[in-house]
PDB file of N, CA and C in Angstrom:
ATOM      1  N   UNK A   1     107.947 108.373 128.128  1.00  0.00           N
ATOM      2  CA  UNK A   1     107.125 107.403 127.433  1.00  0.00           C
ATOM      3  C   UNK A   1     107.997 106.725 126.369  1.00  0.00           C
ATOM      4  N   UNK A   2     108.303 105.234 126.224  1.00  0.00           N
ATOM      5  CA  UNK A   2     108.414 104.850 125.387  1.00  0.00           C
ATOM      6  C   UNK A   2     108.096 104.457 124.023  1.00  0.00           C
ATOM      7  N   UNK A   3     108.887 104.280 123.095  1.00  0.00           N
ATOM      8  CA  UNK A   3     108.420 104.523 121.879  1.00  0.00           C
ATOM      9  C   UNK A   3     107.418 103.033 121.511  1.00  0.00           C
ATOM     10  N   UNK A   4     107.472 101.766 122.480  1.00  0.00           N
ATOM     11  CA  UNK A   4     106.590 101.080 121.879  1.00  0.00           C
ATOM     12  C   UNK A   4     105.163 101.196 122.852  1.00  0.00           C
ATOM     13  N   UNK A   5     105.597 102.529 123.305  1.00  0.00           N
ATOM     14  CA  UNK A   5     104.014 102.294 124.053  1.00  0.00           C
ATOM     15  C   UNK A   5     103.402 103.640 123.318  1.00  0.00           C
ATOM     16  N   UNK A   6     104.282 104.523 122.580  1.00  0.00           N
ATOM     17  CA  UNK A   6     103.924 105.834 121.564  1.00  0.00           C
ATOM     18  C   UNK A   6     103.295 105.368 120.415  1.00  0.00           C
ATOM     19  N   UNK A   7     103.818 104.207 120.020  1.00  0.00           N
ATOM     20  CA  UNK A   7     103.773 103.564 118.412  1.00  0.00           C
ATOM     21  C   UNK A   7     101.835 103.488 117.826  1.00  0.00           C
ATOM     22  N   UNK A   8     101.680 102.323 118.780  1.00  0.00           N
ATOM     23  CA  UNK A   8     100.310 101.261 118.504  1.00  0.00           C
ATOM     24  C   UNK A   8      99.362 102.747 118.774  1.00  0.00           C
ATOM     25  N   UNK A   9      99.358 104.173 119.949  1.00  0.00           N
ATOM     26  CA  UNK A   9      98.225 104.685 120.023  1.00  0.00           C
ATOM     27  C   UNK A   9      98.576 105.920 118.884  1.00  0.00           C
ATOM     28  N   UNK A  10      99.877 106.078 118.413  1.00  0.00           N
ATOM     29  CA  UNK A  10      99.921 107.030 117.025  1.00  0.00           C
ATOM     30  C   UNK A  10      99.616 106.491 116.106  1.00  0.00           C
ATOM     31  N   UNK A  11      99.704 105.216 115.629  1.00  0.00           N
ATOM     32  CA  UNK A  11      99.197 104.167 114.554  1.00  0.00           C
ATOM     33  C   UNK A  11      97.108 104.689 114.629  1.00  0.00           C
ATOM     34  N   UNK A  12      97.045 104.607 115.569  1.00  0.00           N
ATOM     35  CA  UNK A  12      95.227 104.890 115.907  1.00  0.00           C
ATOM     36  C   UNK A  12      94.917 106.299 115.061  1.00  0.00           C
ATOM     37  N   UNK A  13      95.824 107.050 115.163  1.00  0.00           N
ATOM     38  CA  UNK A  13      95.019 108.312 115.091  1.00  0.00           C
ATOM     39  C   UNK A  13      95.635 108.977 114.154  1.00  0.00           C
ATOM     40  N   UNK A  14      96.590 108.239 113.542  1.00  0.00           N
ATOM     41  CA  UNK A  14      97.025 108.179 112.328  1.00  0.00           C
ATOM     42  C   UNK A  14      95.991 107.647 110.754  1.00  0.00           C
ATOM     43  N   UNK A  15      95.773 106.669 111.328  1.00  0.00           N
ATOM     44  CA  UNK A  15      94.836 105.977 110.913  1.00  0.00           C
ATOM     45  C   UNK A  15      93.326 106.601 111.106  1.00  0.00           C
ATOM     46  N   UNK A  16      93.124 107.231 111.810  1.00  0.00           N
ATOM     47  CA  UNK A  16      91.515 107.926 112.435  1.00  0.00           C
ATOM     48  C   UNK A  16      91.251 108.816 111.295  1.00  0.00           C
ATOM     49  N   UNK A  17      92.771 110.037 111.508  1.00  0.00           N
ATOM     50  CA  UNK A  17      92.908 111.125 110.519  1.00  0.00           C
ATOM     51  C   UNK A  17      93.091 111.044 109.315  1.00  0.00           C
ATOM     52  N   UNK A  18      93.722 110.357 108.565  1.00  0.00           N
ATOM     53  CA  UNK A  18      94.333 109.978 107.314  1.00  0.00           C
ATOM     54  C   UNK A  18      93.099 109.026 106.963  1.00  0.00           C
ATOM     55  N   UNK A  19      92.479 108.327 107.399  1.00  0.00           N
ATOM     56  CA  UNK A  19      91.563 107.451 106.959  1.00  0.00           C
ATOM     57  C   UNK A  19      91.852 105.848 106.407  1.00  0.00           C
ATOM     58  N   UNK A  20      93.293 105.536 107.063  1.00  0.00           N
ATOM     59  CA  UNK A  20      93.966 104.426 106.370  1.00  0.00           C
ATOM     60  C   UNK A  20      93.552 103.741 107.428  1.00  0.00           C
ATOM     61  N   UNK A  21      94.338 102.264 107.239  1.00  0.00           N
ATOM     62  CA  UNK A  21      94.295 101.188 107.546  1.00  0.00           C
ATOM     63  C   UNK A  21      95.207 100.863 108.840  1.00  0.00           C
ATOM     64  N   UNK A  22      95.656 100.635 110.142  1.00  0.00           N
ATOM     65  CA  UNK A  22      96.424 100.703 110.775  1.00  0.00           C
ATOM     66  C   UNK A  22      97.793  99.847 110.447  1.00  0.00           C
ATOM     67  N   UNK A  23      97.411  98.684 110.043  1.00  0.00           N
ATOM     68  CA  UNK A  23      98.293  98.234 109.511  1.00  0.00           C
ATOM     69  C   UNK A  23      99.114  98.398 108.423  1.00  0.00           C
ATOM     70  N   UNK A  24      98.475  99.224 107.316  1.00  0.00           N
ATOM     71  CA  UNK A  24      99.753 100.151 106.713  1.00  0.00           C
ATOM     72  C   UNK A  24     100.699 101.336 106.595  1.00  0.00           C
ATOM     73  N   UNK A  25     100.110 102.002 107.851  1.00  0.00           N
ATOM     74  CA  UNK A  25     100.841 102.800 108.437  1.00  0.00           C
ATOM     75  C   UNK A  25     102.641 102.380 108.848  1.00  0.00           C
ATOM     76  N   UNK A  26     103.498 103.187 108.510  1.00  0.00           N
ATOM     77  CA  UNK A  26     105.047 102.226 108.986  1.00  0.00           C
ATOM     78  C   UNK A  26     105.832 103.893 109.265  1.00  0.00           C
ATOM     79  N   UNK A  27     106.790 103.525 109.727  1.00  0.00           N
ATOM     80  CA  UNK A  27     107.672 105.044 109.464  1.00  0.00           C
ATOM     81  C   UNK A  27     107.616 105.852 108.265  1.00  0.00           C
ATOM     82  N   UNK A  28     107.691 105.249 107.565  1.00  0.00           N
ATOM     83  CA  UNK A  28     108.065 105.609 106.257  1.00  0.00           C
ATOM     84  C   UNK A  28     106.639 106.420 105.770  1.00  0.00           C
ATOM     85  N   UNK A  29     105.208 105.850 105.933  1.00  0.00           N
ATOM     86  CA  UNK A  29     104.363 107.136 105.937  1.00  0.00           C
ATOM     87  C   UNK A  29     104.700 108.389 105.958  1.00  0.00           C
ATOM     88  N   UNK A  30     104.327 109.156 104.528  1.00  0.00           N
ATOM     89  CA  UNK A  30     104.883 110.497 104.774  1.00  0.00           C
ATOM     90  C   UNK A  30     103.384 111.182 103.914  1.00  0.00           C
ATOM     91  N   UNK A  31     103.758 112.181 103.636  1.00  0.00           N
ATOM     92  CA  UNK A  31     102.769 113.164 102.545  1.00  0.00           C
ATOM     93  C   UNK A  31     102.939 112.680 100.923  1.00  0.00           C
ATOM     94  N   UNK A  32     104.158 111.971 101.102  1.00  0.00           N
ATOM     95  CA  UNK A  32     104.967 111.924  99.957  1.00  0.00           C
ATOM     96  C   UNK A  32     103.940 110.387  99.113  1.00  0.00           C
ATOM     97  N   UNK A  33     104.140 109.824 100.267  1.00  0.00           N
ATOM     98  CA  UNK A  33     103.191 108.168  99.763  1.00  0.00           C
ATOM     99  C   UNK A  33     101.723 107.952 100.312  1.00  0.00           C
ATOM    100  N   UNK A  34     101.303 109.069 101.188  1.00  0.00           N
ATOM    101  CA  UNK A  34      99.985 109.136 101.715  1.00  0.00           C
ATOM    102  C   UNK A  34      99.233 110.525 101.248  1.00  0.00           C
ATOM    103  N   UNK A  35      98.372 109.622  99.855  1.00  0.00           N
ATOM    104  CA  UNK A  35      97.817 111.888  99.287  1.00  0.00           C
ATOM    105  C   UNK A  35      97.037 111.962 100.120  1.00  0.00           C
ATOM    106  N   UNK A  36      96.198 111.275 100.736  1.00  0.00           N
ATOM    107  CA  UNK A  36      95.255 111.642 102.099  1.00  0.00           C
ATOM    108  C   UNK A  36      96.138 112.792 103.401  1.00  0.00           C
ATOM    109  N   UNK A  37      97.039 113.092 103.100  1.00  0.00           N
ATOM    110  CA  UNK A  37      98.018 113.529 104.140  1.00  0.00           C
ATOM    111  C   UNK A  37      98.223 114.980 103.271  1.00  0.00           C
ATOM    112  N   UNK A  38      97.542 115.654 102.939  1.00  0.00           N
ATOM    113  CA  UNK A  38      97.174 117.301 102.524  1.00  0.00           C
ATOM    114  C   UNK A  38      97.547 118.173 103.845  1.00  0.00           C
ATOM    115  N   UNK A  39      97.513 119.641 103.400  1.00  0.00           N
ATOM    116  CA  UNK A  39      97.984 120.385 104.562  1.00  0.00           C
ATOM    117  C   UNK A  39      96.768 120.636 105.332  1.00  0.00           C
ATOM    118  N   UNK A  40      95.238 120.143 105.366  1.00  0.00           N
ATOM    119  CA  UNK A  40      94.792 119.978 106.495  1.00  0.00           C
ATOM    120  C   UNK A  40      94.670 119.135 107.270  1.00  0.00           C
ATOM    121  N   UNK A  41      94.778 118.081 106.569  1.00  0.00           N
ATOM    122  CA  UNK A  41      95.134 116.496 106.918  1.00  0.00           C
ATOM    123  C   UNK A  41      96.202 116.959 108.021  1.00  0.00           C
ATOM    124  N   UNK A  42      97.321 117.505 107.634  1.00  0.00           N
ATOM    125  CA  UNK A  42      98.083 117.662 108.806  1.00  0.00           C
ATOM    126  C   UNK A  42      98.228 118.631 109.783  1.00  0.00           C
ATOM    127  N   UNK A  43      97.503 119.551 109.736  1.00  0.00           N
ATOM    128  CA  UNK A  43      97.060 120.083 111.192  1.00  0.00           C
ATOM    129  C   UNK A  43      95.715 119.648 111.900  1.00  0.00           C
ATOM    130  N   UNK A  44      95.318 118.837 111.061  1.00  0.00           N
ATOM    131  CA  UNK A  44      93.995 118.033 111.859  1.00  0.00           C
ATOM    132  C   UNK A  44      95.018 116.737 112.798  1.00  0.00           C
ATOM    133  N   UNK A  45      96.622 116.078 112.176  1.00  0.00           N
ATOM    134  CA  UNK A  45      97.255 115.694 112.610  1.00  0.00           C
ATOM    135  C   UNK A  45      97.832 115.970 113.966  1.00  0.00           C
ATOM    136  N   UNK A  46      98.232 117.281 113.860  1.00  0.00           N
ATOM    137  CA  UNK A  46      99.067 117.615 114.941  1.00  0.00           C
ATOM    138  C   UNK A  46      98.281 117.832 115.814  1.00  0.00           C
ATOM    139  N   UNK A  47      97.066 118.062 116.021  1.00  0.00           N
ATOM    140  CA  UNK A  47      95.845 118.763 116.982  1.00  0.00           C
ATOM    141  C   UNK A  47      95.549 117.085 117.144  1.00  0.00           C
ATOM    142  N   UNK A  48      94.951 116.524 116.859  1.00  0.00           N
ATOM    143  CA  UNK A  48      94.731 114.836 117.062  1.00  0.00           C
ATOM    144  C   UNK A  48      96.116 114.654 117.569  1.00  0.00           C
ATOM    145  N   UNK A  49      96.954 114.081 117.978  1.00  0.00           N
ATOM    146  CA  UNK A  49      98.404 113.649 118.225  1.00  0.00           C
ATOM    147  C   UNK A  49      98.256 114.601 119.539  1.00  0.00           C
ATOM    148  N   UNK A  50      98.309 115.777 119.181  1.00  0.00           N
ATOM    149  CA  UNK A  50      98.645 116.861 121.100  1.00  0.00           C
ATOM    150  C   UNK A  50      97.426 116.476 122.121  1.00  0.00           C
ATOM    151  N   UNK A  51      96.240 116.551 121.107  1.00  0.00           N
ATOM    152  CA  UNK A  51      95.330 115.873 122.455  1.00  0.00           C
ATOM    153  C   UNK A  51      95.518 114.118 122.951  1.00  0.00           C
ATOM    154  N   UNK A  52      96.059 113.377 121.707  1.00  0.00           N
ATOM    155  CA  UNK A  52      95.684 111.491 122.579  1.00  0.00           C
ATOM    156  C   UNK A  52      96.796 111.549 123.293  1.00  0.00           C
ATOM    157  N   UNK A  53      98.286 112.677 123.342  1.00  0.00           N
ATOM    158  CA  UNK A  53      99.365 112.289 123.887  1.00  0.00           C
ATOM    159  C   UNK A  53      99.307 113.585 125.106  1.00  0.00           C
ATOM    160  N   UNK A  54      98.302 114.637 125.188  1.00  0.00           N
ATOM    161  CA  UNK A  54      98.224 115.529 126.255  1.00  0.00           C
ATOM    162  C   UNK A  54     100.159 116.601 126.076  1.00  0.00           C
ATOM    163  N   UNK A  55     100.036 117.044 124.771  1.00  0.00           N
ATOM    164  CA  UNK A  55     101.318 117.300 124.952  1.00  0.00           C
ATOM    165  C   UNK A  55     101.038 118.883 123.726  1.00  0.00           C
ATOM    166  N   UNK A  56     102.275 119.612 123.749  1.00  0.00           N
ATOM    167  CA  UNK A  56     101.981 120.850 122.620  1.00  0.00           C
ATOM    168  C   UNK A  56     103.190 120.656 121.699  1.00  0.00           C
ATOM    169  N   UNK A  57     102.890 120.372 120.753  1.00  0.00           N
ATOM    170  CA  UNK A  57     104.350 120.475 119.929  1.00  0.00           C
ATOM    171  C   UNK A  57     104.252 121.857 119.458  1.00  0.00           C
ATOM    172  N   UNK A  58     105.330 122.684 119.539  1.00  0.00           N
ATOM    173  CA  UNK A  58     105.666 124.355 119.329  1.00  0.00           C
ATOM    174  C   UNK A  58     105.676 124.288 118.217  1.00  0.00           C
ATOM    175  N   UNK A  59     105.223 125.835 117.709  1.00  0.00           N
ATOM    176  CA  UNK A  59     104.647 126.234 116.474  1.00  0.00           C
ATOM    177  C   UNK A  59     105.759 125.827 115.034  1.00  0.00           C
ATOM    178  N   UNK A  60     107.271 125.810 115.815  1.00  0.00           N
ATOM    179  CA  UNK A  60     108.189 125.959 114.611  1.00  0.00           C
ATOM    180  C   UNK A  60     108.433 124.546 114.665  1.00  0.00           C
ATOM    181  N   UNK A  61     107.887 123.920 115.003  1.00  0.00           N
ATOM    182  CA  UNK A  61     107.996 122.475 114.785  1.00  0.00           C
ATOM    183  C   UNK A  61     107.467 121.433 114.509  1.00  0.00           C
ATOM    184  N   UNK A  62     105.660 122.245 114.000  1.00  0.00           N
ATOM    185  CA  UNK A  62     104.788 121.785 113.438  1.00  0.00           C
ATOM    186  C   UNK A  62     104.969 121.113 112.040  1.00  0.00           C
ATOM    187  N   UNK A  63     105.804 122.317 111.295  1.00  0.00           N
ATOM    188  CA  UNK A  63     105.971 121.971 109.729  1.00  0.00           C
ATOM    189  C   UNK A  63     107.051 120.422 109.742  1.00  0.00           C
ATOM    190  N   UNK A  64     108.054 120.133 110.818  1.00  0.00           N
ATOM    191  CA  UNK A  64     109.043 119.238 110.714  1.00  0.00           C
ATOM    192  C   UNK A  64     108.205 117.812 110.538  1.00  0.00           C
ATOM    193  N   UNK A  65     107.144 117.737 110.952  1.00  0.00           N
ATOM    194  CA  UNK A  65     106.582 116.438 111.253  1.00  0.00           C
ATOM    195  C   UNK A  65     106.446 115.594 110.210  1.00  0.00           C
ATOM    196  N   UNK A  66     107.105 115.375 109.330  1.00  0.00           N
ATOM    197  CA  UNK A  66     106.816 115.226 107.839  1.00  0.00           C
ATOM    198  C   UNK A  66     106.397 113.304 107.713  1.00  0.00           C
ATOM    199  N   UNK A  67     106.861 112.850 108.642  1.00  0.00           N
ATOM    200  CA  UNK A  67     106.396 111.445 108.591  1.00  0.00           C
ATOM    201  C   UNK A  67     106.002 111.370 109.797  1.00  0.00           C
ATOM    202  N   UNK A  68     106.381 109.348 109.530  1.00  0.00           N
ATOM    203  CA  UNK A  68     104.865 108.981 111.025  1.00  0.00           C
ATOM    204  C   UNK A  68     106.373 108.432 111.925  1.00  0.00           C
ATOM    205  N   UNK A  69     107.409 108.554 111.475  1.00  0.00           N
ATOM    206  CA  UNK A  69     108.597 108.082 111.950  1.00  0.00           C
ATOM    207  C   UNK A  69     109.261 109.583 113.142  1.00  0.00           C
ATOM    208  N   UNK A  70     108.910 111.061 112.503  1.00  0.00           N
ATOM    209  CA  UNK A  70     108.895 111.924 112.860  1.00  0.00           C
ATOM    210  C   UNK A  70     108.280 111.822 113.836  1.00  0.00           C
ATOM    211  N   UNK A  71     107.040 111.776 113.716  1.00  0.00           N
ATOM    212  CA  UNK A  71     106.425 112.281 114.481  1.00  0.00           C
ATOM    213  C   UNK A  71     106.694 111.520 116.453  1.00  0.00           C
ATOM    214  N   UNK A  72     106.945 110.272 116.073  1.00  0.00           N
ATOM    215  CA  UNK A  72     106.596 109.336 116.938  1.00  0.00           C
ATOM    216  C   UNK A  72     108.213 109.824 117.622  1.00  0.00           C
ATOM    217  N   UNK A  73     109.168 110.762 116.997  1.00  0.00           N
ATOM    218  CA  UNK A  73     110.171 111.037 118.275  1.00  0.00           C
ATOM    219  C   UNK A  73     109.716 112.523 118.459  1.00  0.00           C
ATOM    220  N   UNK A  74     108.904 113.137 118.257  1.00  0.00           N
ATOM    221  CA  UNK A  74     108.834 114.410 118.537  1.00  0.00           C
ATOM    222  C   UNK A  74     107.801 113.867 119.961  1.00  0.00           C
ATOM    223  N   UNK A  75     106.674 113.109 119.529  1.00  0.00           N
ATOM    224  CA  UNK A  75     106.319 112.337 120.746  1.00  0.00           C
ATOM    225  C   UNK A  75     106.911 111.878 121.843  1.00  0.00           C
ATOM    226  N   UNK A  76     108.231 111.142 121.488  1.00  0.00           N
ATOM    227  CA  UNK A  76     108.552 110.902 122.360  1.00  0.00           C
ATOM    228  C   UNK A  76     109.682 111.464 123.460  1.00  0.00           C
ATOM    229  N   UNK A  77     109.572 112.376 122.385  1.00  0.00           N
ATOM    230  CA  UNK A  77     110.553 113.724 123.511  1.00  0.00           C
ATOM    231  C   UNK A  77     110.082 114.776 123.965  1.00  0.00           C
ATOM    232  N   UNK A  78     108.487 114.623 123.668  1.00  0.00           N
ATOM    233  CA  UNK A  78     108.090 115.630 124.012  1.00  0.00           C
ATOM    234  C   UNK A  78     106.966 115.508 125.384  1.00  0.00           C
ATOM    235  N   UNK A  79     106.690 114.347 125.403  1.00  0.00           N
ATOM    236  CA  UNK A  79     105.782 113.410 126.354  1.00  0.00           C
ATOM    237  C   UNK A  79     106.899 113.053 127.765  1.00  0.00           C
ATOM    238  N   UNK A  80     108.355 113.377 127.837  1.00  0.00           N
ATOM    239  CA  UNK A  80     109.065 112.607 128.572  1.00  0.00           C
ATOM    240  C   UNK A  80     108.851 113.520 129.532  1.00  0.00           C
TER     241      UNK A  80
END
Protein backbone atom coordinates (compact mmCIF):
# COMPACT_ATOMS: atom_id res chain seq x y z
CA UNK A 1 0.00 0.00 0.00
CA UNK A 2 1.12 3.24 -0.77
CA UNK A 3 1.70 6.01 1.33
CA UNK A 4 -0.73 8.38 -0.60
CA UNK A 5 -3.37 5.96 -0.51
CA UNK A 6 -2.32 5.34 3.64
CA UNK A 7 -2.34 9.19 4.18
CA UNK A 8 -6.14 10.70 3.43
CA UNK A 9 -7.76 7.24 5.37
CA UNK A 10 -5.13 7.81 8.55
CA UNK A 11 -5.93 11.57 8.37
CA UNK A 12 -9.87 10.09 9.03
CA UNK A 13 -9.26 8.33 12.02
CA UNK A 14 -6.85 10.42 13.23
CA UNK A 15 -9.13 12.96 13.21
CA UNK A 16 -12.23 10.52 14.44
CA UNK A 17 -9.93 9.71 17.59
CA UNK A 18 -8.19 12.82 18.53
CA UNK A 19 -11.29 14.82 17.73
CA UNK A 20 -9.45 17.33 15.37
CA UNK A 21 -9.96 18.70 12.23
CA UNK A 22 -8.59 16.69 9.19
CA UNK A 23 -7.03 19.31 7.81
CA UNK A 24 -4.75 20.02 10.62
CA UNK A 25 -3.50 16.95 11.04
CA UNK A 26 0.34 16.95 9.16
CA UNK A 27 3.33 14.67 10.12
CA UNK A 28 4.40 16.61 12.54
CA UNK A 29 1.18 15.79 14.80
CA UNK A 30 2.54 14.32 17.79
CA UNK A 31 1.42 14.10 21.69
CA UNK A 32 3.77 16.84 21.96
CA UNK A 33 1.37 19.56 19.93
CA UNK A 34 -1.89 17.47 20.16
CA UNK A 35 -3.01 17.34 24.27
CA UNK A 36 -6.04 15.47 22.91
CA UNK A 37 -3.38 12.69 22.15
CA UNK A 38 -3.17 11.27 26.08
CA UNK A 39 -2.17 7.67 26.68
CA UNK A 40 -5.68 6.54 25.95
CA UNK A 41 -6.09 8.63 23.15
CA UNK A 42 -3.37 6.46 21.93
CA UNK A 43 -4.32 3.06 22.31
CA UNK A 44 -7.79 3.99 21.24
CA UNK A 45 -5.23 5.05 18.25
CA UNK A 46 -3.54 2.04 17.57
CA UNK A 47 -6.80 -0.23 17.87
CA UNK A 48 -8.64 2.41 15.36
CA UNK A 49 -5.54 2.38 12.79
CA UNK A 50 -5.21 -1.91 13.06
CA UNK A 51 -8.84 -2.22 12.35
CA UNK A 52 -9.37 0.70 9.11
CA UNK A 53 -5.90 -0.79 7.82
CA UNK A 54 -6.80 -4.74 8.82
CA UNK A 55 -3.24 -5.01 10.11
CA UNK A 56 -1.50 -5.76 13.97
CA UNK A 57 1.20 -3.54 14.86
CA UNK A 58 3.33 -5.77 17.63
CA UNK A 59 3.22 -4.99 21.11
CA UNK A 60 6.93 -3.45 21.21
CA UNK A 61 6.04 -1.18 18.71
CA UNK A 62 3.05 0.27 19.97
CA UNK A 63 4.90 2.83 22.25
CA UNK A 64 7.16 4.00 18.87
CA UNK A 65 4.15 5.53 17.20
CA UNK A 66 4.76 8.85 18.56
CA UNK A 67 3.49 10.90 15.52
CA UNK A 68 1.10 10.83 12.59
CA UNK A 69 4.36 10.78 10.36
CA UNK A 70 5.22 7.47 12.36
CA UNK A 71 2.61 6.05 12.19
CA UNK A 72 1.77 6.29 8.45
CA UNK A 73 5.30 4.15 7.81
CA UNK A 74 4.61 1.64 10.35
CA UNK A 75 1.39 1.46 8.10
CA UNK A 76 2.97 1.28 5.44
CA UNK A 77 5.23 -1.50 6.12
CA UNK A 78 3.14 -3.17 7.77
CA UNK A 79 0.06 -3.35 5.27
CA UNK A 80 2.67 -4.40 2.37
Amino acid sequence: MTSDAIQPRLKRVFAQVLGLEEGVISDATAPDNAPQWDSLAHLRLVMAVEEEFGISIPAEQVMDMVSFKIAALMVEELAA
